[in-house]
PDB file of N, CA and C in Angstrom:
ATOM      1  N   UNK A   1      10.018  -7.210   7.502  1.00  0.00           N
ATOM      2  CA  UNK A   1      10.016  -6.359   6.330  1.00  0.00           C
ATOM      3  C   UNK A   1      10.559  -4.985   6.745  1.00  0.00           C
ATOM      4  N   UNK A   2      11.747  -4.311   5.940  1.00  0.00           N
ATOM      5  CA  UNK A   2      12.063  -3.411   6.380  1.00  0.00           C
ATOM      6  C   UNK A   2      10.977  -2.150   5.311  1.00  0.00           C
ATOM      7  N   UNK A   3      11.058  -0.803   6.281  1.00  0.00           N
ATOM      8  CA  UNK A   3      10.844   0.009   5.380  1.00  0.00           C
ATOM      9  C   UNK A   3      10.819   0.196   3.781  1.00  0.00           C
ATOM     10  N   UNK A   4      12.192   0.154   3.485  1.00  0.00           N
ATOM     11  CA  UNK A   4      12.251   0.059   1.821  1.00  0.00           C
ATOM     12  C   UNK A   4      11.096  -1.143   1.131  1.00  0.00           C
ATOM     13  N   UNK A   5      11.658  -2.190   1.788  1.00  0.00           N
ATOM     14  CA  UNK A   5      11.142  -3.625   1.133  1.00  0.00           C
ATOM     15  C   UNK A   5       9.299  -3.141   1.268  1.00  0.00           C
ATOM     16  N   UNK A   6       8.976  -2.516   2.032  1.00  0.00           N
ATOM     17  CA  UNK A   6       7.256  -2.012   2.542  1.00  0.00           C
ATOM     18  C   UNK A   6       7.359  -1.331   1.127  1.00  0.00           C
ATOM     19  N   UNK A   7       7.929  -0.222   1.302  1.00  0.00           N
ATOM     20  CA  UNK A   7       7.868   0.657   0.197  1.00  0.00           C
ATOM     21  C   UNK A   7       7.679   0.686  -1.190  1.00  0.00           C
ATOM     22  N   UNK A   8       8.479  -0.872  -1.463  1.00  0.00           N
ATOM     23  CA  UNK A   8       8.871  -1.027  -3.093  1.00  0.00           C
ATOM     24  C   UNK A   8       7.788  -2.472  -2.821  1.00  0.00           C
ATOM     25  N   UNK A   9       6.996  -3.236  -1.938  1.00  0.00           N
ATOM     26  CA  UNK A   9       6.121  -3.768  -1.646  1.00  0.00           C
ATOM     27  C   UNK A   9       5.184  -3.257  -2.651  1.00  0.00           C
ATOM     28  N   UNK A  10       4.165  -1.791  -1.596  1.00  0.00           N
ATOM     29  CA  UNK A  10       3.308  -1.313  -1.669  1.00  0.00           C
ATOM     30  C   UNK A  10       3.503  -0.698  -3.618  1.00  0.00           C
ATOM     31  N   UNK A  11       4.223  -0.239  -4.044  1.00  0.00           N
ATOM     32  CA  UNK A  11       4.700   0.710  -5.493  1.00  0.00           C
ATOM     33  C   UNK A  11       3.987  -0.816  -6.246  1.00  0.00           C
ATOM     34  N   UNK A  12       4.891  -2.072  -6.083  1.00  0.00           N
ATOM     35  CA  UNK A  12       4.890  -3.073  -7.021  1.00  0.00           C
ATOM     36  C   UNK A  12       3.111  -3.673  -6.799  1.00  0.00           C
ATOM     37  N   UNK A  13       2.719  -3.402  -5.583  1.00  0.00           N
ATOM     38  CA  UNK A  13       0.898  -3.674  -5.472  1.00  0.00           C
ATOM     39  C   UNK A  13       0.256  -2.958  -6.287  1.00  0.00           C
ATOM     40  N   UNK A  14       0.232  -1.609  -6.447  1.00  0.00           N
ATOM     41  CA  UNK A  14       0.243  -0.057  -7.020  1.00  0.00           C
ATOM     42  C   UNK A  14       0.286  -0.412  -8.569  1.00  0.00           C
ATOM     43  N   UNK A  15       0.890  -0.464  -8.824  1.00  0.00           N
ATOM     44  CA  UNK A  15       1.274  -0.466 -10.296  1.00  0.00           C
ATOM     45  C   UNK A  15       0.619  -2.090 -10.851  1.00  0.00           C
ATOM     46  N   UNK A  16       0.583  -2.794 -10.051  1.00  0.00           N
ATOM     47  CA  UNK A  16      -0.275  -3.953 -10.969  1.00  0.00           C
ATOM     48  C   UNK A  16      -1.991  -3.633 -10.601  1.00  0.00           C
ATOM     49  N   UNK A  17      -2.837  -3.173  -9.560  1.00  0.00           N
ATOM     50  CA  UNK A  17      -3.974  -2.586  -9.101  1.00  0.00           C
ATOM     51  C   UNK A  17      -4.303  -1.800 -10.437  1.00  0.00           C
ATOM     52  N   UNK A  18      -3.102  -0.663 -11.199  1.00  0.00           N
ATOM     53  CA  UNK A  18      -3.438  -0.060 -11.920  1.00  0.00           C
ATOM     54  C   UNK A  18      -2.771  -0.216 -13.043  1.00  0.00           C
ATOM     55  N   UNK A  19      -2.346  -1.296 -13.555  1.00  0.00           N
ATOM     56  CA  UNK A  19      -1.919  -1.789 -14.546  1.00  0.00           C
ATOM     57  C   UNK A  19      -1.079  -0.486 -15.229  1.00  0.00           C
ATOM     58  N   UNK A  20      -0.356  -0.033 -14.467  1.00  0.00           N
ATOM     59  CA  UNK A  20       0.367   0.976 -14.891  1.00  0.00           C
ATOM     60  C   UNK A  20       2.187   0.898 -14.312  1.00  0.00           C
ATOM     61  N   UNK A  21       2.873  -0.002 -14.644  1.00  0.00           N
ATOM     62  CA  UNK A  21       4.430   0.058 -14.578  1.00  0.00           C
ATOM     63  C   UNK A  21       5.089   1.119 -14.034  1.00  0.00           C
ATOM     64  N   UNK A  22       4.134   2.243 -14.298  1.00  0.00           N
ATOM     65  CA  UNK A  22       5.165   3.704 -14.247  1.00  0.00           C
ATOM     66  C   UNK A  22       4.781   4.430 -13.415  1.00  0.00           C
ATOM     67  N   UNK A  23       4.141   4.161 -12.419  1.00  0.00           N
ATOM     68  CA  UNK A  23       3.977   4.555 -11.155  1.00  0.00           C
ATOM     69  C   UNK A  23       4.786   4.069 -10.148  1.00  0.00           C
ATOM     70  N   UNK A  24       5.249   5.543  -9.574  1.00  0.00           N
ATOM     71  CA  UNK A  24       6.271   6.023  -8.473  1.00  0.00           C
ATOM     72  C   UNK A  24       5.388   6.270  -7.525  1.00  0.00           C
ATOM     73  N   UNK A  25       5.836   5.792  -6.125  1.00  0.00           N
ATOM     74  CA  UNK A  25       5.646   6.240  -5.047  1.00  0.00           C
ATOM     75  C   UNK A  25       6.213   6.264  -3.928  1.00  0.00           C
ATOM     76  N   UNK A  26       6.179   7.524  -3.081  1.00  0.00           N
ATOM     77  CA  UNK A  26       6.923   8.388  -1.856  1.00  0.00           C
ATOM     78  C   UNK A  26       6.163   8.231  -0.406  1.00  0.00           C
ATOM     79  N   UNK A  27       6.730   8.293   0.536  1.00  0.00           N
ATOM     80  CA  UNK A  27       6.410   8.227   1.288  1.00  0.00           C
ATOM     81  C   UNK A  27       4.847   9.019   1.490  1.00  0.00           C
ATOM     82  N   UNK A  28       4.842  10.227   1.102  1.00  0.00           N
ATOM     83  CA  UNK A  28       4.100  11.031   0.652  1.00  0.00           C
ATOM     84  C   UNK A  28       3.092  11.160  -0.330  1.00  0.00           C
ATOM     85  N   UNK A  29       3.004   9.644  -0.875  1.00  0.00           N
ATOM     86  CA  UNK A  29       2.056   9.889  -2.062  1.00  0.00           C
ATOM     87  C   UNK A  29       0.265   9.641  -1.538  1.00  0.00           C
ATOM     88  N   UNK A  30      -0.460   9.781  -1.868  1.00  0.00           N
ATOM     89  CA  UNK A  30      -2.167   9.693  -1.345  1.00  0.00           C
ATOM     90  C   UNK A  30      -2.860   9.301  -2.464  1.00  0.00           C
ATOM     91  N   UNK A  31      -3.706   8.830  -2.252  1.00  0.00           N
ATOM     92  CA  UNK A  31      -4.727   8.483  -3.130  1.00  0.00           C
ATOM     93  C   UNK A  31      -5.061   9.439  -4.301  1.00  0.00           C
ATOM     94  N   UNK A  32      -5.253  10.983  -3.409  1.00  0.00           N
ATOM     95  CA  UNK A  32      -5.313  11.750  -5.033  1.00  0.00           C
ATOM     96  C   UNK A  32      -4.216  11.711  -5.853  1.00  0.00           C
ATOM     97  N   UNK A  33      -2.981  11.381  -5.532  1.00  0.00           N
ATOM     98  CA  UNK A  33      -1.469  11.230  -6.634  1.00  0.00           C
ATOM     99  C   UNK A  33      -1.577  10.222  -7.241  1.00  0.00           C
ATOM    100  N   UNK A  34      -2.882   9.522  -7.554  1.00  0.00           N
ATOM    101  CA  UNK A  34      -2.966   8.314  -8.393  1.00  0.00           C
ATOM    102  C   UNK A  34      -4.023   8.348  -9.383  1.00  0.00           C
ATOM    103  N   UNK A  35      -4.282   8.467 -10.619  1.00  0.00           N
ATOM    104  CA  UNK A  35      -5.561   8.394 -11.454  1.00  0.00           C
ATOM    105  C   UNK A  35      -6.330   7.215 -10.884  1.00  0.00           C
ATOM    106  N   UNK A  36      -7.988   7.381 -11.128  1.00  0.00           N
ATOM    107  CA  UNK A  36      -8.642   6.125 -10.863  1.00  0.00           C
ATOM    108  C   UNK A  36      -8.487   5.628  -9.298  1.00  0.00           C
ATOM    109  N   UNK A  37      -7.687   5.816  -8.680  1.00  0.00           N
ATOM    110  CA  UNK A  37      -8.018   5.507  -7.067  1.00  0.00           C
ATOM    111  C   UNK A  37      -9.230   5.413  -6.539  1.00  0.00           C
ATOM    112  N   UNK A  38      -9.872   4.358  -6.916  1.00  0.00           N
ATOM    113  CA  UNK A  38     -11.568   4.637  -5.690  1.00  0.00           C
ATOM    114  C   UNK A  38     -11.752   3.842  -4.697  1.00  0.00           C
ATOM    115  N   UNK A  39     -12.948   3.435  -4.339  1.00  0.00           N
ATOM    116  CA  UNK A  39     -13.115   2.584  -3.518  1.00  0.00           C
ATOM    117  C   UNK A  39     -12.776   0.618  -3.781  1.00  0.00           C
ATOM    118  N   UNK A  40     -13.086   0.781  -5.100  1.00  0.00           N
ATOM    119  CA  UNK A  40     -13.214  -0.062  -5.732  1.00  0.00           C
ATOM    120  C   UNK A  40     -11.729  -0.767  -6.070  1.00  0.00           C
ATOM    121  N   UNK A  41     -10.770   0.152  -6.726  1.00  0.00           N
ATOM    122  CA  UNK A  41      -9.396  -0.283  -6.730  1.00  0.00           C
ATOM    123  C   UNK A  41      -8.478   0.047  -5.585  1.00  0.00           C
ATOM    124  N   UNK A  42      -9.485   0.512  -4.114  1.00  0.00           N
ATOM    125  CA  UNK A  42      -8.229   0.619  -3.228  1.00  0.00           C
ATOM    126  C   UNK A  42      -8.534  -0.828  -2.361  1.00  0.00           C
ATOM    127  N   UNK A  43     -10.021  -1.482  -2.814  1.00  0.00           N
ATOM    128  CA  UNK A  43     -10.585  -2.695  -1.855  1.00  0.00           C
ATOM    129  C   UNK A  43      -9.342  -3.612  -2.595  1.00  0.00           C
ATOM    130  N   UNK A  44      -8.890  -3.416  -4.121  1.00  0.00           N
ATOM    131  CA  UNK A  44      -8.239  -4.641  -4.866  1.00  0.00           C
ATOM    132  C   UNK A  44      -6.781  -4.416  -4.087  1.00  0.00           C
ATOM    133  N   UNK A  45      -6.850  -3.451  -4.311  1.00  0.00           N
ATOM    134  CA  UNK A  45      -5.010  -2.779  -4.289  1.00  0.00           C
ATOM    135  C   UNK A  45      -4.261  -3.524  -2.502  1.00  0.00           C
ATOM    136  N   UNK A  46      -5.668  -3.388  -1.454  1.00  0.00           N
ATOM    137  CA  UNK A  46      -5.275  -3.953  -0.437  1.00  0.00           C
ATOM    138  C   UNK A  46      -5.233  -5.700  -0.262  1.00  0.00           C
ATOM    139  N   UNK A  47      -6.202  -6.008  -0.835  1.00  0.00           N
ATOM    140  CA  UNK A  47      -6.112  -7.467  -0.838  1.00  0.00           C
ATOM    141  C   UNK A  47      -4.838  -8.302  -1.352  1.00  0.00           C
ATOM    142  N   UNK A  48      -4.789  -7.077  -2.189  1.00  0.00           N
ATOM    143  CA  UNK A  48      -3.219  -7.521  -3.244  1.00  0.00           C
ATOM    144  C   UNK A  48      -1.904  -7.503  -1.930  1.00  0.00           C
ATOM    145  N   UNK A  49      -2.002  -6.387  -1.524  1.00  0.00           N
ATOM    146  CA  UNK A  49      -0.925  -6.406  -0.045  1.00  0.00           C
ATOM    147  C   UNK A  49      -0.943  -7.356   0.746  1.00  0.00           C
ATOM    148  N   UNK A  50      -2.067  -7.446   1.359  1.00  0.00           N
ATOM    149  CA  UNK A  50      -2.144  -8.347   2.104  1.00  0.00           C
ATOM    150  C   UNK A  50      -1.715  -9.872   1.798  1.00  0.00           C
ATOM    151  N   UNK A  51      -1.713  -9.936   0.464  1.00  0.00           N
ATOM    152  CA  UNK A  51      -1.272 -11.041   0.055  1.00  0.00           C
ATOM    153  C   UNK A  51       0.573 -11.275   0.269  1.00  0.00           C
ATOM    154  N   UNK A  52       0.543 -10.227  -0.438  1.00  0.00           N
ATOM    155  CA  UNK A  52       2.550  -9.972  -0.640  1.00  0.00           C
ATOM    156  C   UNK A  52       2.843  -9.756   0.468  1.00  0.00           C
ATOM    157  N   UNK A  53       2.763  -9.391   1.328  1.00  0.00           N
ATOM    158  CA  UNK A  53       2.975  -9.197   2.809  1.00  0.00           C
ATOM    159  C   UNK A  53       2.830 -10.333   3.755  1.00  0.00           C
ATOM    160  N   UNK A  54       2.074 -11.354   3.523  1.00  0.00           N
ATOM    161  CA  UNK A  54       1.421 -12.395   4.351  1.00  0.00           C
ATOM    162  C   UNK A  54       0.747 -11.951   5.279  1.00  0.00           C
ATOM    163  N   UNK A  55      -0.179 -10.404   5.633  1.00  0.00           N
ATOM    164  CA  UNK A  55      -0.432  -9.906   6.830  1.00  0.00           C
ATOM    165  C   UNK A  55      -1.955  -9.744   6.638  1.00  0.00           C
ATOM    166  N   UNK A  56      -2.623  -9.148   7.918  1.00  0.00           N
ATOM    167  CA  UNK A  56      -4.010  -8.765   7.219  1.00  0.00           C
ATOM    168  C   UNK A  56      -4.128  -7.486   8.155  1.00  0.00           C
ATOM    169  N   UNK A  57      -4.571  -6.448   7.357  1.00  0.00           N
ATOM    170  CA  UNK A  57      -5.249  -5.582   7.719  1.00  0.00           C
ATOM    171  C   UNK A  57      -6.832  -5.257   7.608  1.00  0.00           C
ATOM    172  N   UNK A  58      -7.072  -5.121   9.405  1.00  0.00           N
ATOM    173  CA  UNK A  58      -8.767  -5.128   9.436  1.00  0.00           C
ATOM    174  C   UNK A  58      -9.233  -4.049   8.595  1.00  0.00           C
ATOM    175  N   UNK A  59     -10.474  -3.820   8.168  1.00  0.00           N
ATOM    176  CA  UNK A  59     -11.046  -3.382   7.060  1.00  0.00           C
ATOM    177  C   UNK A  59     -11.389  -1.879   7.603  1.00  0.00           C
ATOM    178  N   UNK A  60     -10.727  -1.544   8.817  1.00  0.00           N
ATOM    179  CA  UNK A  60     -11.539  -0.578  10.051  1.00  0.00           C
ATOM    180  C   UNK A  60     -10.069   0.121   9.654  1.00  0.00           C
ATOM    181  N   UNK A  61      -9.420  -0.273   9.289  1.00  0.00           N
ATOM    182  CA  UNK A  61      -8.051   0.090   9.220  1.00  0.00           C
ATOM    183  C   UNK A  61      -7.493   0.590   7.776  1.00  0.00           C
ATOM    184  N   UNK A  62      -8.357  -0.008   6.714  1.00  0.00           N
ATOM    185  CA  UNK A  62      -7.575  -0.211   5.854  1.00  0.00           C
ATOM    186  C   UNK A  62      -8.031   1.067   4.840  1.00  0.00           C
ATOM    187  N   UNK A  63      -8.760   2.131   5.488  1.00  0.00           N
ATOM    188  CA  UNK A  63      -9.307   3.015   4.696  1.00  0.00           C
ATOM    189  C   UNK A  63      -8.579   4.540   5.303  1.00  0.00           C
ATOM    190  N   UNK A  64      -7.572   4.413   6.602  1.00  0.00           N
ATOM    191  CA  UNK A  64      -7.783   5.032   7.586  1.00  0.00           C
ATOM    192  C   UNK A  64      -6.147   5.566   7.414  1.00  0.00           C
ATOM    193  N   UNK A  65      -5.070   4.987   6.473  1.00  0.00           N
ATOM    194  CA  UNK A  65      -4.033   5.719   6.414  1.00  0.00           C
ATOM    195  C   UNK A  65      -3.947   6.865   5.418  1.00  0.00           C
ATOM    196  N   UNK A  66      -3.505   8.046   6.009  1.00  0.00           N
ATOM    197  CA  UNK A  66      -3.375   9.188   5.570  1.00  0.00           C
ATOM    198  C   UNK A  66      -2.453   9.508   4.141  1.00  0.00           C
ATOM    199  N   UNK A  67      -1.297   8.411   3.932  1.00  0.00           N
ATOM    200  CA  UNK A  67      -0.466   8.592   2.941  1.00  0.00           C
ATOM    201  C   UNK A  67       0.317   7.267   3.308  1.00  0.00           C
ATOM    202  N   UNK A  68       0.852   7.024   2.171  1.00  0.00           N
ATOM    203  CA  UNK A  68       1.470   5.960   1.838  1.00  0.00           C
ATOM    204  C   UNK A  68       2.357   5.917   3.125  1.00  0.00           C
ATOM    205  N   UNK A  69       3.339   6.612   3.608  1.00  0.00           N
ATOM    206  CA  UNK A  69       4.304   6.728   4.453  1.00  0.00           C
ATOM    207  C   UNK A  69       3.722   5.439   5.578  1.00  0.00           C
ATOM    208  N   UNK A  70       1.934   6.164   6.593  1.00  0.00           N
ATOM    209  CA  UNK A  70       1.750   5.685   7.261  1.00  0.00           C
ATOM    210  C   UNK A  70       1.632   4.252   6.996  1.00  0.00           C
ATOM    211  N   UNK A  71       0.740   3.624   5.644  1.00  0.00           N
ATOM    212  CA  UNK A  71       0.621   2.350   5.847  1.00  0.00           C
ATOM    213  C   UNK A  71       1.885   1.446   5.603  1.00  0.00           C
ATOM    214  N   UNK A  72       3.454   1.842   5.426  1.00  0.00           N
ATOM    215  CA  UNK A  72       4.024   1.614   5.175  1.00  0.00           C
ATOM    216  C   UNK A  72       4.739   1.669   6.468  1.00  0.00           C
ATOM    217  N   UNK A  73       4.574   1.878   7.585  1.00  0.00           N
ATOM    218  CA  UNK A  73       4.890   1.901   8.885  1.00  0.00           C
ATOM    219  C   UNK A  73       4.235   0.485   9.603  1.00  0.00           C
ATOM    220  N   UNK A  74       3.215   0.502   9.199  1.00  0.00           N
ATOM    221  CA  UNK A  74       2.164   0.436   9.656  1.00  0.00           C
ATOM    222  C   UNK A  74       2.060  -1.285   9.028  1.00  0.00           C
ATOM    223  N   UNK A  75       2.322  -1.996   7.865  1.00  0.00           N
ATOM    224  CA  UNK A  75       3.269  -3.140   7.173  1.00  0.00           C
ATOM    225  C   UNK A  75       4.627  -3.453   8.290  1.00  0.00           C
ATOM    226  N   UNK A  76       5.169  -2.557   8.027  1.00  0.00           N
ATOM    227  CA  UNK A  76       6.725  -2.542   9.075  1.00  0.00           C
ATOM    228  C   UNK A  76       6.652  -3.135  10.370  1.00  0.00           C
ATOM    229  N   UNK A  77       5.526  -2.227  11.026  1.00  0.00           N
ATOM    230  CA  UNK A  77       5.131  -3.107  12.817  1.00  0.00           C
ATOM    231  C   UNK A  77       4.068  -4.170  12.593  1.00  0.00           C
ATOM    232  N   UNK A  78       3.205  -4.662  11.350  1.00  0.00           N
ATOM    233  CA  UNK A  78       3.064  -6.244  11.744  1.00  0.00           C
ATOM    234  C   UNK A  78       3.676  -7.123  10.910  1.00  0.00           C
ATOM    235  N   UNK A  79       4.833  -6.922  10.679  1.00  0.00           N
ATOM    236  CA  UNK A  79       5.689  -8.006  10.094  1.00  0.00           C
ATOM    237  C   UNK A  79       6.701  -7.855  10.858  1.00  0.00           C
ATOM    238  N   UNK A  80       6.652  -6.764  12.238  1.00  0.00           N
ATOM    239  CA  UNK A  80       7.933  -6.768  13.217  1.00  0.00           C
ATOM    240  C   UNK A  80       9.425  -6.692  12.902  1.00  0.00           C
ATOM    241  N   UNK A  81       9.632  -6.023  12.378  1.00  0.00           N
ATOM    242  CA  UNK A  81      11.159  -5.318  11.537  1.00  0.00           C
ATOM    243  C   UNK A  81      10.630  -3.816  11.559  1.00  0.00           C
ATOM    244  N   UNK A  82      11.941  -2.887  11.219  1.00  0.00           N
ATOM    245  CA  UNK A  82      12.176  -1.566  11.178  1.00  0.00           C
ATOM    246  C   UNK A  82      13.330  -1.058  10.419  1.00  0.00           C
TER     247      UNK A  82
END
């Protein structure tokens, strides 16, 4: 998975988590750049990745990226592409 494909991955997880189409996201975007972000829709929002991705991220992990950018790196090195 390259970068982009992570990128427009994670947006298309994003936007069905929050049943909202019209959400954009940047390398740069965080949890507060999203209405409704809690614990609750970030437990859905990851399971949803993990799915589209075929990957799993431990749960020690999955609370622990700073902004979209990182977990989108972070997709990139365990699906081994760049």
């Amino acid at each position: 998975m390259t970068q982009d494909e992570a990128l427009q991955t994670v947006q298309r997880a994003l936007r069905l988590t929050f049943s909202d189409p019209d959400i954009e996201v940047t390398r740069g975007t965080t949890a507060d750049d999203i209405d409704g972000w809690d614990s609750l829709s970030h437990a859905v929002f990851m399971f949803r990745l993990e799915k589209y991705c075929g990957v799993r991220v431990p749960s020690s992990l999955a609370s622990s990226f700073r902004d979209i950018g990182e977990l989108v790196d972070y997709l990139v090195q365990l699906t081994g592409e760049n």
